[in-house]
Protein backbone atom coordinates (compact mmCIF):
# COMPACT_ATOMS: atom_id res chain seq x y z
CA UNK A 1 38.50 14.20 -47.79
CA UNK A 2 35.00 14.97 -49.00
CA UNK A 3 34.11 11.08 -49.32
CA UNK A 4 35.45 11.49 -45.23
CA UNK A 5 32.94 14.02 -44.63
CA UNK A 6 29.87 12.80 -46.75
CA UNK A 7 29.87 9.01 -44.88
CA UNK A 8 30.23 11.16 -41.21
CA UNK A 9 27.51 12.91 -42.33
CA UNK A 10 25.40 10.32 -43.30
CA UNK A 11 26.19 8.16 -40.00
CA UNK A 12 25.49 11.32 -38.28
CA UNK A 13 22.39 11.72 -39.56
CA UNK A 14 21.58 7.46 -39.06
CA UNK A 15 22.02 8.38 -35.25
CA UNK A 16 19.46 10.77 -34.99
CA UNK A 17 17.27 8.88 -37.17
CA UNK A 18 17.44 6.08 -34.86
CA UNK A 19 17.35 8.82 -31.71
CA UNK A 20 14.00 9.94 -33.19
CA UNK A 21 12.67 6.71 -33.76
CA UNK A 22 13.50 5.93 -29.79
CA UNK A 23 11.83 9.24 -28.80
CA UNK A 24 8.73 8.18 -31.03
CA UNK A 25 8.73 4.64 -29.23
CA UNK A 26 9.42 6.48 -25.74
CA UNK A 27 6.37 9.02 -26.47
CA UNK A 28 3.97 5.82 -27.80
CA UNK A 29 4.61 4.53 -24.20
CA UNK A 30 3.92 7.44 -22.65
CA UNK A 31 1.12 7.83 -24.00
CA UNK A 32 -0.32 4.21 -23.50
CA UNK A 33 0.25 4.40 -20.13
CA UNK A 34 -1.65 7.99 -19.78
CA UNK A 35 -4.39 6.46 -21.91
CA UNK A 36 -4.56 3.34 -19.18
CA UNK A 37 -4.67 6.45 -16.03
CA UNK A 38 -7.43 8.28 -17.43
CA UNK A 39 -9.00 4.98 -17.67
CA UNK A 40 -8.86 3.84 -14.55
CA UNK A 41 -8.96 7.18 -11.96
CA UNK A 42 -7.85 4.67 -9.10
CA UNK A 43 -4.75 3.53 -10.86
CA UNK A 44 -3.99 7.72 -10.38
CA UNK A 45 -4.99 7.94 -7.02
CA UNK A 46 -2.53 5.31 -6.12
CA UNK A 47 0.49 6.79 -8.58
CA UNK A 48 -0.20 10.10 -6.83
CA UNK A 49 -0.16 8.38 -3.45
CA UNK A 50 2.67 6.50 -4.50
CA UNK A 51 4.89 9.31 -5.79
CA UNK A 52 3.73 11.70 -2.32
CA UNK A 53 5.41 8.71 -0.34
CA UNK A 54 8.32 8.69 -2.04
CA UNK A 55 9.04 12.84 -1.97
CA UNK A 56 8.02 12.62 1.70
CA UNK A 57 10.68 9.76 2.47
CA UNK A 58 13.31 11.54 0.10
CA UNK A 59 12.52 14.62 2.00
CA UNK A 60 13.31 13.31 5.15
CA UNK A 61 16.38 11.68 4.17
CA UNK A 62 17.98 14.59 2.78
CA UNK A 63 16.94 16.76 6.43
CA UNK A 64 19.21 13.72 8.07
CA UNK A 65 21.54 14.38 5.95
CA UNK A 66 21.98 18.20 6.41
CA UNK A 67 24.85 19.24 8.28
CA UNK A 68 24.43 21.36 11.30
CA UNK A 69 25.51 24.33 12.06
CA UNK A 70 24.24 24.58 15.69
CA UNK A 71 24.80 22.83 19.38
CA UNK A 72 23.64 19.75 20.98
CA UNK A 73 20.47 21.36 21.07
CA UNK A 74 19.97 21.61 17.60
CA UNK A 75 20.78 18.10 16.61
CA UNK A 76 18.00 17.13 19.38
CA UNK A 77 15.13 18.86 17.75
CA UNK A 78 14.06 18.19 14.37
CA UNK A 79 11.62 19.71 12.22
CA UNK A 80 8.60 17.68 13.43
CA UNK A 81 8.66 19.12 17.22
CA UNK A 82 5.93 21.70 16.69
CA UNK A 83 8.04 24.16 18.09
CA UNK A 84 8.08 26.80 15.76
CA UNK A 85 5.62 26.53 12.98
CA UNK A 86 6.62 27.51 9.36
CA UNK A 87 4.76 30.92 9.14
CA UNK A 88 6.28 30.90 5.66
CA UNK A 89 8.19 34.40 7.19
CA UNK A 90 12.15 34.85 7.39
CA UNK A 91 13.05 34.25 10.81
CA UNK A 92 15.98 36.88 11.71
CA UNK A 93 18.32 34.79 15.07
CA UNK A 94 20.17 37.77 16.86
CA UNK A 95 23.97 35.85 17.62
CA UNK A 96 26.15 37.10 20.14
């Protein structure tokens, strides 16, 4: 029972050894990479860029998705008419 518990314990504690030594690797990378952006201030223009496009298109893709809760006239208008800006306010809708 103890010989049971001592070889869990020790391939327990091989796991996180080798869990560590990916999180080491993983942070090397990391780093390496960083090292090559503050290198090369273009290289973060264009990640920035990059990562801007892809928030903007996920964005937009989850708005499609939404469901509505409103008429035809909701599903018409979409949040690029310039209708109402965003005033950053709560808008209260009186509904009879």
């Amino acid at each position: 029972m103890a010989a049971e518990r001592d070889d869990l314990a020790h391939k327990g504690l091989e796991h996180l050894q080798a869990a560590a030594r990916e999180v080491i690797q993983a942070t090397r990378t990391l780093l390496d990479a960083a090292e090559e952006l503050v290198e090369d201030p273009t290289a973060v223009q264009d990640l920035v860029g990059n990562l801007a496009t892809v928030a903007s298109a996920a964005a937009a893709r989850m708005r499609a998705a939404m469901p509505h809760d409103g008429g035809d006239a909701d599903r018409d208008s979409g949040p690029d008419d310039g209708d109402d800006p965003d005033d950053g306010r709560v808008h209260r809708i009186q509904v009879s």
